[in-house]
C-alpha atoms as a PDB file:
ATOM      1  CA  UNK A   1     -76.299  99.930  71.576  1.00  0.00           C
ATOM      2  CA  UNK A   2     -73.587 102.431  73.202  1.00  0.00           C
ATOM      3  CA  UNK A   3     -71.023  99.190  74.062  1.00  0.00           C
ATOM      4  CA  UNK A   4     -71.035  97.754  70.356  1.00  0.00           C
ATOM      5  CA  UNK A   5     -68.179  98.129  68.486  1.00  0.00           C
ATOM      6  CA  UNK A   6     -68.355 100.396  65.486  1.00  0.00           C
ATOM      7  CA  UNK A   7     -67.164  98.844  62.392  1.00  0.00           C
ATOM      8  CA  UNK A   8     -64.844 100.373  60.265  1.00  0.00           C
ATOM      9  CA  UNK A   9     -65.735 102.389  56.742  1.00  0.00           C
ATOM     10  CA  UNK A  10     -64.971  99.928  53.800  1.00  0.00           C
ATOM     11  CA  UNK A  11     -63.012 102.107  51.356  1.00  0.00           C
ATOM     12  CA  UNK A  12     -62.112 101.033  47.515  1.00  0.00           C
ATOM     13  CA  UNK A  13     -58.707  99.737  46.260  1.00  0.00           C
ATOM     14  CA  UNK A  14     -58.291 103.387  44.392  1.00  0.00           C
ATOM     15  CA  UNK A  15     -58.375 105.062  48.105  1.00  0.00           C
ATOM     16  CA  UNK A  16     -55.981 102.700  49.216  1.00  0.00           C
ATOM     17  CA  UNK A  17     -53.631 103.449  46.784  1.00  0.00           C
ATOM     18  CA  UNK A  18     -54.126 107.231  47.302  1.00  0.00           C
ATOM     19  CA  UNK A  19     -53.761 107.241  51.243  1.00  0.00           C
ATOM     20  CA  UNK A  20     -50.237 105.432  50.206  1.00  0.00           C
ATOM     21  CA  UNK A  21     -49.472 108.085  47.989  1.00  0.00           C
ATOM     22  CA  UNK A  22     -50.444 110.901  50.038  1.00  0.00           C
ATOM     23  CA  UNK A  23     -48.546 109.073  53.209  1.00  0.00           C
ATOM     24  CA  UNK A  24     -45.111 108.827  50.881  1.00  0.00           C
ATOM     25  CA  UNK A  25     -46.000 112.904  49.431  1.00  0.00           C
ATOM     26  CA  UNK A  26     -46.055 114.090  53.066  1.00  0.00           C
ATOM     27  CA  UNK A  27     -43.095 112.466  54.548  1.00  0.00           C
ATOM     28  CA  UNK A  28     -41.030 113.351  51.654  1.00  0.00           C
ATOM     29  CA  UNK A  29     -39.379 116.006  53.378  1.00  0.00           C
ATOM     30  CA  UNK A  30     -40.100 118.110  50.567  1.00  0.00           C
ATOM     31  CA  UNK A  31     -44.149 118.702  51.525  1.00  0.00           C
ATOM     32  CA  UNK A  32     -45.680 122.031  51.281  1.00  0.00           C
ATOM     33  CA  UNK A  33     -48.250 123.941  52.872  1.00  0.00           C
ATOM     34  CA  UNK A  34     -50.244 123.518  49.070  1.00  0.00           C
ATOM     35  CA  UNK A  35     -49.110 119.480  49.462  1.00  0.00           C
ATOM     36  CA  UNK A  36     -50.716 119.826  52.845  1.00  0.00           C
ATOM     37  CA  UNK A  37     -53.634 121.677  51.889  1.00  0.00           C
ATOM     38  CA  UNK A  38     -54.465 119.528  49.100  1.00  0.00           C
ATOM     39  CA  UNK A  39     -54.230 116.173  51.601  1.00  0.00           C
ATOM     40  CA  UNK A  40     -56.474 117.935  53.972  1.00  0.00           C
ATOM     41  CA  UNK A  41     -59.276 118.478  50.844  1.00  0.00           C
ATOM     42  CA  UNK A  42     -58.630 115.012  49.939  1.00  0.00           C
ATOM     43  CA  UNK A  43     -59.469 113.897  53.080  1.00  0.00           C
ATOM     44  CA  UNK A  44     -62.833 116.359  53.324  1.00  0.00           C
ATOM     45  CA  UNK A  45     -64.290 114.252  49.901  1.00  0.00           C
ATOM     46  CA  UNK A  46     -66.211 111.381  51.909  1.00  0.00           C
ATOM     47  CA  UNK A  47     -66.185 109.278  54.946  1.00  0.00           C
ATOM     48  CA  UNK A  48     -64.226 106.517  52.783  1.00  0.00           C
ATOM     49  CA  UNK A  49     -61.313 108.994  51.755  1.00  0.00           C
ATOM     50  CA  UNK A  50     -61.394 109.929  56.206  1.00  0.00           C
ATOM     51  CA  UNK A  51     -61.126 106.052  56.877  1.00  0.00           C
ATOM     52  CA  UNK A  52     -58.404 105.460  54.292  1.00  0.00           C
ATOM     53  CA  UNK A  53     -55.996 108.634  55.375  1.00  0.00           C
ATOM     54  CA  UNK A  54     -57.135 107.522  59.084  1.00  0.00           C
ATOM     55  CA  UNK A  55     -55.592 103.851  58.472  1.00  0.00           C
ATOM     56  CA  UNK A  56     -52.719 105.098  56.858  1.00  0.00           C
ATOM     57  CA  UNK A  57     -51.585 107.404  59.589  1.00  0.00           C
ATOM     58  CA  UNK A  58     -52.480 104.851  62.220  1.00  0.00           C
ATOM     59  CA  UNK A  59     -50.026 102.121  60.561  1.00  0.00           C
ATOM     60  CA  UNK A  60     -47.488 104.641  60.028  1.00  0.00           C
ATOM     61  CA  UNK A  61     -47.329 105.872  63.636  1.00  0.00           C
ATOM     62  CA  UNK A  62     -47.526 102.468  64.634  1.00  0.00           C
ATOM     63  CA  UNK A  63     -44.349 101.180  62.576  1.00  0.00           C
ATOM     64  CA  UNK A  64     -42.647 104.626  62.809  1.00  0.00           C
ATOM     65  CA  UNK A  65     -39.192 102.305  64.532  1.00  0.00           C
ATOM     66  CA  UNK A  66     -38.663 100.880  61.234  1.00  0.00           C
ATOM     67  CA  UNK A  67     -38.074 103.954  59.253  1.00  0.00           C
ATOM     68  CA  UNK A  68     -35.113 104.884  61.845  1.00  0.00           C
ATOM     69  CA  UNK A  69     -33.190 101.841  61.280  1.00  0.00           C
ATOM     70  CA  UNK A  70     -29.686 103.381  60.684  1.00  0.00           C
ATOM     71  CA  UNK A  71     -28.614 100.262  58.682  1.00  0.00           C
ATOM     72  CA  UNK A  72     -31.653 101.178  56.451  1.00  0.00           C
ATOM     73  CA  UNK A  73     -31.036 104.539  55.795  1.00  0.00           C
ATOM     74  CA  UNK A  74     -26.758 104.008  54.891  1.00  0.00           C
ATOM     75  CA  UNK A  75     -28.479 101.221  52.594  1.00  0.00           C
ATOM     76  CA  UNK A  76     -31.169 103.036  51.288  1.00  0.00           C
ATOM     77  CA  UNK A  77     -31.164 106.985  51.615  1.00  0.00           C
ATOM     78  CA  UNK A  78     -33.914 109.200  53.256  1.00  0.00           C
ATOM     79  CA  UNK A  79     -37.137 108.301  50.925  1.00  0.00           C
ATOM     80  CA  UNK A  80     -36.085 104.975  50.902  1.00  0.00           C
ATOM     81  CA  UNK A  81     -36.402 104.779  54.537  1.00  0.00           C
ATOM     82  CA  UNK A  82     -39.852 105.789  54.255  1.00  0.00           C
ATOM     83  CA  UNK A  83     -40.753 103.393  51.565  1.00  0.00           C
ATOM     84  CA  UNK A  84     -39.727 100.547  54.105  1.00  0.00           C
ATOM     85  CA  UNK A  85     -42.100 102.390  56.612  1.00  0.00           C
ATOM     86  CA  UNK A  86     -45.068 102.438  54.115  1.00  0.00           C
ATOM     87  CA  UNK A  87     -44.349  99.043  53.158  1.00  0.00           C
ATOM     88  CA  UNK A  88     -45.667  97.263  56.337  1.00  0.00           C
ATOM     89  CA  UNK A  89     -48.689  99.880  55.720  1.00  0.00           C
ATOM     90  CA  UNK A  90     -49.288  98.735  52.374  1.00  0.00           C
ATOM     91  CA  UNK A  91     -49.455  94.760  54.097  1.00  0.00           C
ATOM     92  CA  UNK A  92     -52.030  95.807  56.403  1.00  0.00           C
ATOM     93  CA  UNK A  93     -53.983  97.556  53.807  1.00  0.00           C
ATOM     94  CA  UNK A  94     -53.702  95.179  51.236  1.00  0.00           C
ATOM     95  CA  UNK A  95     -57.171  93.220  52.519  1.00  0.00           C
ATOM     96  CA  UNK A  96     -58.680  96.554  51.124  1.00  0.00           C
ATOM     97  CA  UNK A  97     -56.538  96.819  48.254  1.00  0.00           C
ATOM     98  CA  UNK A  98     -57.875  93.863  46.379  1.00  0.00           C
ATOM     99  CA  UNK A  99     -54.815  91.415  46.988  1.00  0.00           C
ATOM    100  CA  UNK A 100     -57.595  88.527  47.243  1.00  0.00           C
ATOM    101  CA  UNK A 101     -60.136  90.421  45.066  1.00  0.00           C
ATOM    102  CA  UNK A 102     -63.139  92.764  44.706  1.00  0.00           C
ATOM    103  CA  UNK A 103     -64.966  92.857  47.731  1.00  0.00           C
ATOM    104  CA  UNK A 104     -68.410  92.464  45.166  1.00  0.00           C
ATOM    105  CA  UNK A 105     -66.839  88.584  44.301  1.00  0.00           C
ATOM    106  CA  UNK A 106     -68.714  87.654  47.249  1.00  0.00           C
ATOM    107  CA  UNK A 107     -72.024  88.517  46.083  1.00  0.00           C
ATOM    108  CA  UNK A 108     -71.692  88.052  41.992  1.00  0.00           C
ATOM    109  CA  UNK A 109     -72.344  85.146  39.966  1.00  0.00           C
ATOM    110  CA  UNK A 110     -68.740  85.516  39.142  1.00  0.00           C
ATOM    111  CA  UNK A 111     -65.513  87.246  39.874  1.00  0.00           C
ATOM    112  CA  UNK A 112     -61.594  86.828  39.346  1.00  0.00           C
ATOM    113  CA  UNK A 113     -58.624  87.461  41.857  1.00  0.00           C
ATOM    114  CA  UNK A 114     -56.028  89.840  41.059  1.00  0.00           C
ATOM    115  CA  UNK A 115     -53.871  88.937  38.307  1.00  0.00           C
ATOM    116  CA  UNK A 116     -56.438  86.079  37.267  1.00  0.00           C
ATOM    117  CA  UNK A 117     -58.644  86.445  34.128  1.00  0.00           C
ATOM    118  CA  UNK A 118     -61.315  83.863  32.806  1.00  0.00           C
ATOM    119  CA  UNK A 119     -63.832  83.088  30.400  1.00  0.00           C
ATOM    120  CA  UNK A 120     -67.585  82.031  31.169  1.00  0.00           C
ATOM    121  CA  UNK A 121     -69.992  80.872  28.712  1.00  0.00           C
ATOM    122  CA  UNK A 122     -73.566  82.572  29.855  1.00  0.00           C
ATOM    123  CA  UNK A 123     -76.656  80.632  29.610  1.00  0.00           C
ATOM    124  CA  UNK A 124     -77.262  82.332  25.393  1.00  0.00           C
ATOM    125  CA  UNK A 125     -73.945  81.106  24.745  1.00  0.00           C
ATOM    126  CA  UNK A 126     -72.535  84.493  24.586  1.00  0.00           C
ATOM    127  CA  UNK A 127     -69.013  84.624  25.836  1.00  0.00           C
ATOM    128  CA  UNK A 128     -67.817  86.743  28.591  1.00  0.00           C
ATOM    129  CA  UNK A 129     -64.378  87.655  29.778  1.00  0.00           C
ATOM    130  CA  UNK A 130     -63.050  89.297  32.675  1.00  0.00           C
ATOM    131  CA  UNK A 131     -59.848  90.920  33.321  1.00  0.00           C
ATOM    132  CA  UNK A 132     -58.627  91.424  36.712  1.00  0.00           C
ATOM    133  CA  UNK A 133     -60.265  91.721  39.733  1.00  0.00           C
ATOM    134  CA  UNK A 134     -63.565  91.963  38.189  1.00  0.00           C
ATOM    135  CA  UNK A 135     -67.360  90.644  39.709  1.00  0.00           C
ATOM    136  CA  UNK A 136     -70.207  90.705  37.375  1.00  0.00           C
ATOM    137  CA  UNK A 137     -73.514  89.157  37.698  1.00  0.00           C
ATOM    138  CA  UNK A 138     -76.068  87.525  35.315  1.00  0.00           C
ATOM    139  CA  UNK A 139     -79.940  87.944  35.099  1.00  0.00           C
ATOM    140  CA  UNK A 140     -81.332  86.330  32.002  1.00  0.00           C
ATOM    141  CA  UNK A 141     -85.195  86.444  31.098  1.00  0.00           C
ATOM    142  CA  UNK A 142     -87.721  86.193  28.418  1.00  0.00           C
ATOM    143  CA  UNK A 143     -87.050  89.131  27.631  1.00  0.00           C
ATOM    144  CA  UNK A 144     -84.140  90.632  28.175  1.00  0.00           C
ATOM    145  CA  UNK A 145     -80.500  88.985  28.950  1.00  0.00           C
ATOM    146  CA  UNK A 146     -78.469  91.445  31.514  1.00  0.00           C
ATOM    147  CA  UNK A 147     -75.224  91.620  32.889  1.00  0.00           C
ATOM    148  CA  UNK A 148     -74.620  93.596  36.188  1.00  0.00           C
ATOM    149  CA  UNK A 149     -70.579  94.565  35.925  1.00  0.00           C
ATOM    150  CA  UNK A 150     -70.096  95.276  39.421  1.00  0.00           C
ATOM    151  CA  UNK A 151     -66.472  96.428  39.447  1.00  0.00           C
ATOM    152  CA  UNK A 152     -63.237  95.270  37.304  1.00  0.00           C
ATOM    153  CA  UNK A 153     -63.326  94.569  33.302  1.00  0.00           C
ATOM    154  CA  UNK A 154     -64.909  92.226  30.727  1.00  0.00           C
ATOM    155  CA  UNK A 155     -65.270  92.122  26.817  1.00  0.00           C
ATOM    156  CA  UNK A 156     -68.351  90.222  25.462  1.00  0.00           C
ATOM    157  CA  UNK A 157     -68.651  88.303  22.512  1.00  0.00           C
ATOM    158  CA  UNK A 158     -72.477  88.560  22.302  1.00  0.00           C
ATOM    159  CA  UNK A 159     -74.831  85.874  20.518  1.00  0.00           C
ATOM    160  CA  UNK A 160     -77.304  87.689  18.166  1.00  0.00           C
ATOM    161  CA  UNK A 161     -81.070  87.379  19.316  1.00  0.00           C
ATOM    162  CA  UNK A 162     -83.191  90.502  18.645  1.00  0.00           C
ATOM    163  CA  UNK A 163     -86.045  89.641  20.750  1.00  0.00           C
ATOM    164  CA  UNK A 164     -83.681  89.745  23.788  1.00  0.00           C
ATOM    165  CA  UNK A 165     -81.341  92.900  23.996  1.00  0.00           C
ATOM    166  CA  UNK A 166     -78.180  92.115  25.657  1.00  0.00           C
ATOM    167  CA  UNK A 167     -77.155  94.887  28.266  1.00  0.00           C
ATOM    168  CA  UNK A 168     -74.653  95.470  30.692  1.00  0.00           C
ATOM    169  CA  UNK A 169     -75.425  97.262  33.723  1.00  0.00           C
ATOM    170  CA  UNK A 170     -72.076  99.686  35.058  1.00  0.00           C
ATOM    171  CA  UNK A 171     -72.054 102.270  37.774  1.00  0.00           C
ATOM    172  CA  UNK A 172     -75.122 104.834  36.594  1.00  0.00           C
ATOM    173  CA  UNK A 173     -75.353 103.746  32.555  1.00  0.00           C
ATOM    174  CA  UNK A 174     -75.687 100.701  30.725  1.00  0.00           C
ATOM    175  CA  UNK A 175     -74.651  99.159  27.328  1.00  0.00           C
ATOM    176  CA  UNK A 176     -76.861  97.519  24.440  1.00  0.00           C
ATOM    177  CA  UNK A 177     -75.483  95.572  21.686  1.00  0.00           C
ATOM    178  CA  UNK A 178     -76.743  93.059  19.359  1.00  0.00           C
ATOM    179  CA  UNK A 179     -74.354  90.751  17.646  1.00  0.00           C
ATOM    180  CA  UNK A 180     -71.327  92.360  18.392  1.00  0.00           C
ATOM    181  CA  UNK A 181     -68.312  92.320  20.349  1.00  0.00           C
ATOM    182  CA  UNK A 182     -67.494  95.042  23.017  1.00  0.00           C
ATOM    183  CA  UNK A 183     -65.953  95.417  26.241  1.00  0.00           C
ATOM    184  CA  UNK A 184     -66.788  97.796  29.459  1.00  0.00           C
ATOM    185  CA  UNK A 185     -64.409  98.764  32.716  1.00  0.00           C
ATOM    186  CA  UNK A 186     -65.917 100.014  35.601  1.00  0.00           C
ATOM    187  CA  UNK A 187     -63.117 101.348  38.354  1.00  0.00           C
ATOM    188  CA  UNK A 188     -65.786 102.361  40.706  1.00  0.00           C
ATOM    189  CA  UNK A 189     -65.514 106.211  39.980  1.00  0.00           C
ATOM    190  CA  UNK A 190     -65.799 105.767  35.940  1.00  0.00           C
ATOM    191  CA  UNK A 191     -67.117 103.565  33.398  1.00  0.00           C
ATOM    192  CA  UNK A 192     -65.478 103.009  29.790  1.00  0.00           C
ATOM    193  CA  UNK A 193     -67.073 101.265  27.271  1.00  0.00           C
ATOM    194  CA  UNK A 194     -64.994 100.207  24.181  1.00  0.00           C
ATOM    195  CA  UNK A 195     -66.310  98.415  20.866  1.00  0.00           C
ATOM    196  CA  UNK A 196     -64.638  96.083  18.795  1.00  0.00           C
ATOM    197  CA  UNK A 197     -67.057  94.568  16.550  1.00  0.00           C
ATOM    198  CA  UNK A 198     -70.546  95.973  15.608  1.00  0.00           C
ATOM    199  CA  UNK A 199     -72.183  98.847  16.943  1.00  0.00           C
ATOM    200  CA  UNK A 200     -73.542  99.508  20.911  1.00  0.00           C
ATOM    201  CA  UNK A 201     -75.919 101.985  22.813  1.00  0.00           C
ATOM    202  CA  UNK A 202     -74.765 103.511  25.693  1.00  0.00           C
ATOM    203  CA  UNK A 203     -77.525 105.050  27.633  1.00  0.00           C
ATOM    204  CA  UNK A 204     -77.154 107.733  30.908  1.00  0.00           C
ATOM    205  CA  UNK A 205     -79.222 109.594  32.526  1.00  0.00           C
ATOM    206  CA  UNK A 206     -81.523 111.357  29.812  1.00  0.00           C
ATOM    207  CA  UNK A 207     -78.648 111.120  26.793  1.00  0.00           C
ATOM    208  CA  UNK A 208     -77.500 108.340  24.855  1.00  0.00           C
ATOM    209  CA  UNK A 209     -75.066 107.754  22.057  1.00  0.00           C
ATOM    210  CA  UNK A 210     -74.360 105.001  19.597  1.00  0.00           C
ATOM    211  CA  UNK A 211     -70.467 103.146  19.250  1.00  0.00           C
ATOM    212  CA  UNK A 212     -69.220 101.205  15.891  1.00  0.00           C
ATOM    213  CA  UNK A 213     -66.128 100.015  15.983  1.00  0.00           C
ATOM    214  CA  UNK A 214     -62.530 101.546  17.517  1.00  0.00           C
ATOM    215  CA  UNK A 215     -64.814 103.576  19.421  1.00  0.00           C
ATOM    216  CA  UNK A 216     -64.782 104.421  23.131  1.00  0.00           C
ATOM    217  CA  UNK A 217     -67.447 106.484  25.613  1.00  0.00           C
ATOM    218  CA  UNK A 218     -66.856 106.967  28.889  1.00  0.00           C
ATOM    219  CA  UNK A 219     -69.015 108.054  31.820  1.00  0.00           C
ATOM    220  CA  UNK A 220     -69.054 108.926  35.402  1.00  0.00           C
ATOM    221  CA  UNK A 221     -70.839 108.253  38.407  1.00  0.00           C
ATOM    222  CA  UNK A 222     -73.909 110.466  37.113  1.00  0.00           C
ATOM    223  CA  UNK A 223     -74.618 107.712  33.985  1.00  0.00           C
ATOM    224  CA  UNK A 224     -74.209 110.795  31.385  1.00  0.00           C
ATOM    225  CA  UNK A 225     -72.018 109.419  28.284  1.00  0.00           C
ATOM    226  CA  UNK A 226     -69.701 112.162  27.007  1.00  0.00           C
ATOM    227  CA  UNK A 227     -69.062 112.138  23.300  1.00  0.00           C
ATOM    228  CA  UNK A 228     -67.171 108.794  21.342  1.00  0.00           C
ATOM    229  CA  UNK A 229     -63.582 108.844  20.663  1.00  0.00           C
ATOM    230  CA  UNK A 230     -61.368 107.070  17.900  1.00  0.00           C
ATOM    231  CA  UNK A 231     -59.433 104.563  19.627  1.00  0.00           C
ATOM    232  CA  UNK A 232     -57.665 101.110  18.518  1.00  0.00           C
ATOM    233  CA  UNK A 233     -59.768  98.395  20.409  1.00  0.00           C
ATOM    234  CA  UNK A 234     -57.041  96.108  19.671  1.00  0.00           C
ATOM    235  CA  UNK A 235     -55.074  97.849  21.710  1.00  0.00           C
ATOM    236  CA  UNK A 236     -57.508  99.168  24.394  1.00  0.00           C
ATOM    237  CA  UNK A 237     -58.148  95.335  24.684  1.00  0.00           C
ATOM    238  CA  UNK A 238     -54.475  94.019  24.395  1.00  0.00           C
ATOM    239  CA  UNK A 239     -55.239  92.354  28.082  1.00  0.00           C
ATOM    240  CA  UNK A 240     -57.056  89.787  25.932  1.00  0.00           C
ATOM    241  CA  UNK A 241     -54.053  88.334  24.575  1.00  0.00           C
ATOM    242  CA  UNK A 242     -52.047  88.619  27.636  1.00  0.00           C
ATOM    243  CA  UNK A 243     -50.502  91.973  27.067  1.00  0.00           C
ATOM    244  CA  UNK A 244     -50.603  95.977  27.966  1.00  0.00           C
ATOM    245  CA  UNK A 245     -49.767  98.366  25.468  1.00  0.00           C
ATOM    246  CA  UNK A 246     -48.828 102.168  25.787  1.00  0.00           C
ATOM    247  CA  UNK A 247     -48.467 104.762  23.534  1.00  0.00           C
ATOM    248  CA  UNK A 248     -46.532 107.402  25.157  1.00  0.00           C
ATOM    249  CA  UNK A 249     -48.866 107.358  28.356  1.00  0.00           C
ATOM    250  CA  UNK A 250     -47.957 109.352  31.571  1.00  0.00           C
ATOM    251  CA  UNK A 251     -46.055 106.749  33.849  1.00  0.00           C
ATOM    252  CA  UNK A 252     -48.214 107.394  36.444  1.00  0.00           C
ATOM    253  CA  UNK A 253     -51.203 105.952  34.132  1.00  0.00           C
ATOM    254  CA  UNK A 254     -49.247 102.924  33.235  1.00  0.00           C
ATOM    255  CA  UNK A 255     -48.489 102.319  36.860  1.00  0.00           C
ATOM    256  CA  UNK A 256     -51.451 102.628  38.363  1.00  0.00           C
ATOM    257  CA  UNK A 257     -52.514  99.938  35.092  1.00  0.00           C
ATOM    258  CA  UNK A 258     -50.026  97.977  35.385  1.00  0.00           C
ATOM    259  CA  UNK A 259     -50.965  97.384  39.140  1.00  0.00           C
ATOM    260  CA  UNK A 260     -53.969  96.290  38.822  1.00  0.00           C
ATOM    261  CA  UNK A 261     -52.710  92.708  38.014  1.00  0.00           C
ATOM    262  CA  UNK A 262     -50.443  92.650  40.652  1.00  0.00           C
ATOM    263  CA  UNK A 263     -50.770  91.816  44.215  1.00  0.00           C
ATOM    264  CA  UNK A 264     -49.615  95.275  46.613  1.00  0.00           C
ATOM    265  CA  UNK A 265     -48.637  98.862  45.223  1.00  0.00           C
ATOM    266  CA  UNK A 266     -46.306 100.652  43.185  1.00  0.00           C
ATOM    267  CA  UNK A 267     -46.364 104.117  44.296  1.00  0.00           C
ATOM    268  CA  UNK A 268     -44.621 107.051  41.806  1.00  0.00           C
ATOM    269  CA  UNK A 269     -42.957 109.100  44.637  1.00  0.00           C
ATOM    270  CA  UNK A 270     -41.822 111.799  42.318  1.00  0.00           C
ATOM    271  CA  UNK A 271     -44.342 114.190  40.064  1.00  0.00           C
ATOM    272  CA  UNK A 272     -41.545 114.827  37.557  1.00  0.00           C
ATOM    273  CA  UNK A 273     -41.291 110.698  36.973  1.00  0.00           C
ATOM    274  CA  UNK A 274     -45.268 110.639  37.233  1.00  0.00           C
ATOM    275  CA  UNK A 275     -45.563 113.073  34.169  1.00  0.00           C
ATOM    276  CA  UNK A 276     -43.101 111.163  31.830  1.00  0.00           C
ATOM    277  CA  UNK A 277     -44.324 109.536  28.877  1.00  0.00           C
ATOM    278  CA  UNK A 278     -43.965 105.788  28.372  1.00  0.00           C
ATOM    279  CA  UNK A 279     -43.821 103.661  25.156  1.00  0.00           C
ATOM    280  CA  UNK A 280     -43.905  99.622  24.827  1.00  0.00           C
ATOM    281  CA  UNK A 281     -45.551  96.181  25.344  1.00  0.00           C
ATOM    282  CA  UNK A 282     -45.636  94.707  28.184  1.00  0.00           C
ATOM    283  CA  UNK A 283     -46.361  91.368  29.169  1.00  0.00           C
ATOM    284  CA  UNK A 284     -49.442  91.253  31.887  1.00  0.00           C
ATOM    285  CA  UNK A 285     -47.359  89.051  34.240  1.00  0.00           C
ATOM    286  CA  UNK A 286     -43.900  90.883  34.246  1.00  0.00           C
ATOM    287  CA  UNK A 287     -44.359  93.901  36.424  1.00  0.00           C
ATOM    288  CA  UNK A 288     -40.853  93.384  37.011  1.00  0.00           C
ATOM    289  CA  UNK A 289     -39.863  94.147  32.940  1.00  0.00           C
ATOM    290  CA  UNK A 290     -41.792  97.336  33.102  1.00  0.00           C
ATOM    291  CA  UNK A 291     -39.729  98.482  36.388  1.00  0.00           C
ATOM    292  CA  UNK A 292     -36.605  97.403  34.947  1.00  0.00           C
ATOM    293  CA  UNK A 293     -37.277  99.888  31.194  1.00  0.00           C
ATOM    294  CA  UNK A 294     -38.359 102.615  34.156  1.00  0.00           C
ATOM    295  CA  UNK A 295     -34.643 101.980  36.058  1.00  0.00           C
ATOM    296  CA  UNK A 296     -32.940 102.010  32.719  1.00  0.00           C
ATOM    297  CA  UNK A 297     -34.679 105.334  30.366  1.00  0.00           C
ATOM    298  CA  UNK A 298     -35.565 107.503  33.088  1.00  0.00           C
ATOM    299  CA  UNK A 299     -32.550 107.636  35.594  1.00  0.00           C
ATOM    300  CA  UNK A 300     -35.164 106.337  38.646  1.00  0.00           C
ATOM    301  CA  UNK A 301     -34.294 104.551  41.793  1.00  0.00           C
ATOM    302  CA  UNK A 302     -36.595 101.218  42.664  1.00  0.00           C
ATOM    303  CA  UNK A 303     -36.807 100.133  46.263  1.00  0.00           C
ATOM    304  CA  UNK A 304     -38.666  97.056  46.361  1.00  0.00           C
ATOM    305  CA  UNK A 305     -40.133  95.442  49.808  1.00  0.00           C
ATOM    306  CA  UNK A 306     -43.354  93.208  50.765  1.00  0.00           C
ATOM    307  CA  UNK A 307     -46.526  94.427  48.910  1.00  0.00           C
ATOM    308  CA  UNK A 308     -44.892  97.974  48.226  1.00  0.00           C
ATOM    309  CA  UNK A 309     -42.735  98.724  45.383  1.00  0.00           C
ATOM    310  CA  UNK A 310     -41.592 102.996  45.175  1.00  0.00           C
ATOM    311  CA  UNK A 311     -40.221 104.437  42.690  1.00  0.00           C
ATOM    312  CA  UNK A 312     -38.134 108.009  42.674  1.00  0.00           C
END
């Protein structure tokens, strides 16, 4: 009916954290007609990416005062400023950004809040557990025992039974394993499957390939698995033990990792900072030690407010 009111697009936590970034790119004072360009494709990709940039620029418009606060800006600087704008954006878009937890918790047989992790024993006795954030779903049968990862991460410890495959359902593939021990990661836009123990299937589309272990496959939205890589699952899987470790990763990758067990957003305001490489271990609940080896080896300011944390 014409007088109903329309309800807004749901977008993921990943668009959330992009409209943020975009907002704090464009306001820089150092945006250019490619910066603007780009922003306008960006917006172009879906009606999601529309209602995410749309929210964003509503919020900022709406809080524009604070960023003019002359106490602020002798305090602060110019960029600053505008991280104390985008911070009371980043509070009103934290219900999409996952501050409570995946949107999918409330229709999966389980799910974790941010920062939380847990283990479930499924009805085989297999053990499943997820990492942040994470729903999954169960749907045991005579036949076959599946696990629907809806979003979010999880490493199984599977019980061997041959006359029921064990698979795990994520985005447009699946995995198979018997008697082994692998984990999966589904951010909405890709799926990564990493084994640590034994040897999985990973099926997509009309191609398949097999993992042993300290192997990784990855695939997108289409279900096609590209070809295995050599990784160290101990390390791809360090969340188990309470830790994150990188080996000199971009610090844009570790941020936007490092986030996801954290309440609000750390936005990289700076490409040059984005593209530096990072080194260490990190303990999963001190964000804070990770911001402090940032403020200390690569000559960045922190500006740290509700929900919103920017570094330049």
């Amino acid at each position: 009916m014409p007088n109903e009111p329309r309800l807004p697009i749901p977008f993921p936590p990943r668009l959330s954290d992009e409209a943020i970034d975009w907002v704090v790119r464009l306001r820089s004072g150092r945006a250019t007609a490619e910066d603007q360009a780009a922003f306008a494709a960006w917006r172009r990709r879906s009606p999601a990416h529309v209602a995410a940039a749309a929210q964003a620029e509503t919020l900022w418009r709406d809080i524009g005062a604070v960023g003019a606060r002359p106490e602020r800006a002798r305090a602060f600087g110019r960029r600053a400023v505008l991280g104390g704008a985008v911070a009371a954006s980043a509070a009103a878009l934290a219900v999409g950004g996952g501050v409570v937890g995946p949107l999918s918790g409330l229709y999966a047989d389980h799910a974790t809040r941010v920062g939380e992790r847990r283990e479930i024993r499924l009805p085989d006795g297999s053990l499943a557990a997820l990492n942040t954030a994470t729903a999954l779903s169960v749907a045991f049968s005579a036949g076959e025992r599946r696990v629907v990862l809806h979003e979010g991460e999880a490493q199984f410890e599977v019980v061997r039974d041959a006359a029921r495959p064990f698979v795990v359902r994520a985005g447009g593939g699946e995995a198979q394993a018997l008697g082994t021990v692998f984990s999966v990661r589904n951010t909405g836009g890709a799926v990564e499957v990493v084994v640590s123990e034994g040897s999985v299937e990973v099926r997509g589309g009309a191609h398949a390939v097999r993992l042993v272990a300290d192997e990784r496959v990855a695939f997108g939205t289409g279900g096609e698995p590209g070809a295995p890589e050599r990784v160290d699952a101990r390390t791809e899987t360090a969340w188990r033990r309470g830790k994150l470790i990188f080996n000199r990763r971009p610090l844009g990758d570790v941020v936007t990792e490092m986030q996801r067990y954290r309440p609000g957003r750390i936005v990289v305001a700076d490409d040059r900072l984005r593209a530096l490489e990072v080194s260490g271990i990190f303990e999963l609940g001190d964000a804070d030690g990770l911001l402090r080896t940032v403020e200390q080896t690569m000559a960045a300011r922190i500006v740290r407010l509700p929900l919103l944390t920017v570094i330049y």
